[in-house]
Protein backbone atom coordinates (compact mmCIF):
# COMPACT_ATOMS: atom_id res chain seq x y z
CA UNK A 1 6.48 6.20 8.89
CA UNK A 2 5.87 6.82 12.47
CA UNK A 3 3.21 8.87 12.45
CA UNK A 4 1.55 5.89 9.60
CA UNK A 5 2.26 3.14 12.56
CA UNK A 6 0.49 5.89 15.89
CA UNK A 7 -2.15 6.20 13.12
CA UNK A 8 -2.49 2.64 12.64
CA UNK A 9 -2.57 1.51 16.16
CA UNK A 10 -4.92 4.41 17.40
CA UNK A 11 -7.72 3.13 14.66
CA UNK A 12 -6.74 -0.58 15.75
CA UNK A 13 -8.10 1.17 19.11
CA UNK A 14 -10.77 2.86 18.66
CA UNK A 15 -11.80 -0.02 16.32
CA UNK A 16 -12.16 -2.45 19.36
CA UNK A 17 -12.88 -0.01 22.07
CA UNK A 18 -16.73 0.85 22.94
CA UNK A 19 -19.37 1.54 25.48
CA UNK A 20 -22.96 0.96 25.67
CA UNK A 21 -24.67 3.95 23.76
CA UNK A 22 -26.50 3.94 20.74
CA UNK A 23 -26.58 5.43 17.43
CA UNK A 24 -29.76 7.29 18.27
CA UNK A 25 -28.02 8.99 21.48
CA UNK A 26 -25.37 10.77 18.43
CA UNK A 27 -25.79 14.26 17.99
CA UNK A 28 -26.34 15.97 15.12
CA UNK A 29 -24.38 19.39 14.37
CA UNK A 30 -21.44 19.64 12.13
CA UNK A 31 -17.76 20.73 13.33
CA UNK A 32 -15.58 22.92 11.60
CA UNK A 33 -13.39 20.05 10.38
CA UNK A 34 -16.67 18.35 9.09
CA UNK A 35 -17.05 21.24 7.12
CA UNK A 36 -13.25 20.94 5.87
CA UNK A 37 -14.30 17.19 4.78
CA UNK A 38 -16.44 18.39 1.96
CA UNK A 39 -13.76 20.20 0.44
CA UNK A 40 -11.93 17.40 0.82
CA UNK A 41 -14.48 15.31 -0.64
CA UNK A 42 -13.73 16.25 -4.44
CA UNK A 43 -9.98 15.08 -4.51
CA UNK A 44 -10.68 12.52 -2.40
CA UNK A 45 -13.22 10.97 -4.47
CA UNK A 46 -10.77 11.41 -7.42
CA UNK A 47 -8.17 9.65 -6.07
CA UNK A 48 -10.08 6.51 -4.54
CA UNK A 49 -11.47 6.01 -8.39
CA UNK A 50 -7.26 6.47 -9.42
CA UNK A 51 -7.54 9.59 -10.95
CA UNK A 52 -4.40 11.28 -9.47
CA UNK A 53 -3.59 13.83 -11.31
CA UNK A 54 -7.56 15.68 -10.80
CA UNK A 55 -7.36 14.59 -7.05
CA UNK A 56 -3.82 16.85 -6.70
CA UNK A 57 -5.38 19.49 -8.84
CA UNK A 58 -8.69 19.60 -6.60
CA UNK A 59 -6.78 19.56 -3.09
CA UNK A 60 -4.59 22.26 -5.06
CA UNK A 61 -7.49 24.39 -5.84
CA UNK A 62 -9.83 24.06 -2.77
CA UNK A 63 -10.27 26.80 -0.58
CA UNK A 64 -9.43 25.98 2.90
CA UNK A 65 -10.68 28.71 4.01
CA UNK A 66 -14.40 28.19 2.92
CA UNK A 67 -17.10 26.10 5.18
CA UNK A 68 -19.82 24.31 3.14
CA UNK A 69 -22.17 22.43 4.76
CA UNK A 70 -20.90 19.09 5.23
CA UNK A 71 -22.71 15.68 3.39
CA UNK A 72 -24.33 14.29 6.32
CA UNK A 73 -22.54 10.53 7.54
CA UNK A 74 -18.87 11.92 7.02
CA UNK A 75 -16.72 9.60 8.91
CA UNK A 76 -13.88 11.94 9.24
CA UNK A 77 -16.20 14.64 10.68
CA UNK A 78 -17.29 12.21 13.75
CA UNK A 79 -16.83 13.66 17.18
CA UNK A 80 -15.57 11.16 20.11
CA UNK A 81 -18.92 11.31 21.73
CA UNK A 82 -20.75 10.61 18.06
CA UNK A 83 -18.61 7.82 17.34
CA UNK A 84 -18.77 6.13 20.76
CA UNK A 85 -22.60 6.25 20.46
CA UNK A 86 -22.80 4.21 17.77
CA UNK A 87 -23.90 0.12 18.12
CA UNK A 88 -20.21 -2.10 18.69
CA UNK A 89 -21.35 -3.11 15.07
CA UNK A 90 -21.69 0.31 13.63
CA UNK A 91 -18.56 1.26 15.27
CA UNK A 92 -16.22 -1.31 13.88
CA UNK A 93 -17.91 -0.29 10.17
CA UNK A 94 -17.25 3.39 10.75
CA UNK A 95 -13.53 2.55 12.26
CA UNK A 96 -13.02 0.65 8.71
CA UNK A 97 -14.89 3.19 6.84
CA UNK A 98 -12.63 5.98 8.89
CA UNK A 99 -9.42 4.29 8.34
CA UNK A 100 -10.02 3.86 4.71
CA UNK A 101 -10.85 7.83 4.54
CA UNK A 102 -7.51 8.44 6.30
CA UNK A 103 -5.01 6.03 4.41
CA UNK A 104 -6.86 8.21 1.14
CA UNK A 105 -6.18 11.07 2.53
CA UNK A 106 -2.70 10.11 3.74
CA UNK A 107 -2.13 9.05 -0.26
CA UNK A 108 -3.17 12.08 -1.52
CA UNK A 109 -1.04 14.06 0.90
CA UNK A 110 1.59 12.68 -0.18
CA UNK A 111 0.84 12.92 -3.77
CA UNK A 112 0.64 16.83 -3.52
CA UNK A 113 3.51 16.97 -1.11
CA UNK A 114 5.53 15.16 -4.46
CA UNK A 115 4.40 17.77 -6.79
CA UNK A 116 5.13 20.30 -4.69
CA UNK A 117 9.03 18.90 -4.41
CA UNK A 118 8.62 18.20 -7.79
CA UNK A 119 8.22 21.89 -8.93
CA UNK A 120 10.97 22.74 -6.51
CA UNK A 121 13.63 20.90 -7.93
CA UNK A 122 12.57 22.27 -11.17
CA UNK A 123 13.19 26.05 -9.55
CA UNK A 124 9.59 27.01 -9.22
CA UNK A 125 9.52 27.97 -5.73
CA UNK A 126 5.75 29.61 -6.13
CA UNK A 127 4.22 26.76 -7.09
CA UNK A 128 5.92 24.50 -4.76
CA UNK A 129 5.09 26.74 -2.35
CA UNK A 130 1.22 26.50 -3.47
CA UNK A 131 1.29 22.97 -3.13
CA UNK A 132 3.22 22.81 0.58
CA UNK A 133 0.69 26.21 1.68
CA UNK A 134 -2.27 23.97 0.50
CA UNK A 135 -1.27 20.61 2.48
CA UNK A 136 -0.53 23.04 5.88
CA UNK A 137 -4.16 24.47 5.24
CA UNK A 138 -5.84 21.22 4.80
CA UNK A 139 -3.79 19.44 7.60
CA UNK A 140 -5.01 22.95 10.24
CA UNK A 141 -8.62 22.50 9.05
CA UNK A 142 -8.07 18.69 10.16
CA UNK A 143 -6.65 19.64 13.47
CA UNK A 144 -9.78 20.55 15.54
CA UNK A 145 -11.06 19.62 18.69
CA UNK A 146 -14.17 18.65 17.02
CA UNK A 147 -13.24 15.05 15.73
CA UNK A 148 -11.96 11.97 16.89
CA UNK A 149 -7.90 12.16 18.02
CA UNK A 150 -6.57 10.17 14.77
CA UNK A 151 -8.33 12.81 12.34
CA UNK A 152 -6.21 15.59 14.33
CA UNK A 153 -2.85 13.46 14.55
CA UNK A 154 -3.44 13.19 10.44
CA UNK A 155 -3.76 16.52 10.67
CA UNK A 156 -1.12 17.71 12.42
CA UNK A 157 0.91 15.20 10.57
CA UNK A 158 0.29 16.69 7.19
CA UNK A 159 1.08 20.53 9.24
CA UNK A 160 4.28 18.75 9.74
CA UNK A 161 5.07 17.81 6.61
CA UNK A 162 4.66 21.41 4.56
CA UNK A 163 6.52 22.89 7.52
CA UNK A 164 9.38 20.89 6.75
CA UNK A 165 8.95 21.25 3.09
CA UNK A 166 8.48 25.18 2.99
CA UNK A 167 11.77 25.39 5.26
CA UNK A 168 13.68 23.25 2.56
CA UNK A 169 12.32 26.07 -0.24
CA UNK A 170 13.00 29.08 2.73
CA UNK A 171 9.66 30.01 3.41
């Protein structure tokens, strides 16, 4: 719940903070965590149009590991310096856009973080532990220098989270 409420005040921020560059001034290349973002995009996309059980079964499958080239316009890719060069305009969009992306994600985390107790209680430890190895992979390919600070705090928030789980199975 904490880490919902620093996530929630740091968009609030970045929402309302600016400076005078433009959208033009952005830069162009892709991060690392961009790159993560498309395989994201698959069980994300399943889980904004409700389909929960695909989304957990995507984010189960992806390989973290991986770097496709990211869909260009990826708000959770955005660097500081990209997002600050948008228009005060575009920048309040992309904070809603962004924050939307992250409560997704957040929801989805969540979800496979569930399944993954789920199939502990039931006394399968190796898929539990596919589900909690999963969220710490997604949650390190979030944590990069590359984006903007709430993308790694989700991150490192979801890193968290299958730590805590894997120590509850002994891993």
């Amino acid at each position: 719940m904490k880490v919902a409420m620093i996530i929630g005040v740091m968009a609030a921020v970045i929402m309302f903070t600016g400076c005078n560059k433009t959208a033009s001034s952005a830069g162009s290349a892709t991060s690392p965590t961009a790159q993560a973002d498309a395989i994201l995009q698959p069980a994300l996309t399943a889980w904004q149009q409700g389909d929960k059980a695909t989304a957990v079964s995507s984010f189960l499958t992806a390989d973290w590991s991986t770097r496709p080239s990211l869909v260009a316009g990826s708000t959770l890719s955005l660097s500081k310096d990209r997002f600050y060069a948008f228009s005060d305009a575009d920048r309040r969009a992309k904070s809603i856009e962004m924050t939307a992306q992250l409560q997704a994600l957040r929801n989805l985390s969540t979800a496979v973080e569930e399944a993954g107790r789920d199939a502990a209680s039931k006394g399968d430890i190796a898929q539990a532990r596919k589900y909690f190895t999963s969220l710490k992979r997604c949650g390190m390919a979030l944590d990069s220098p590359d984006v903007m600070q709430i993308v790694q705090l989700t991150g490192k928030a979801i890193v968290k989270t299958a730590d805590k789980e894997m120590a509850k199975i002994g891993q």
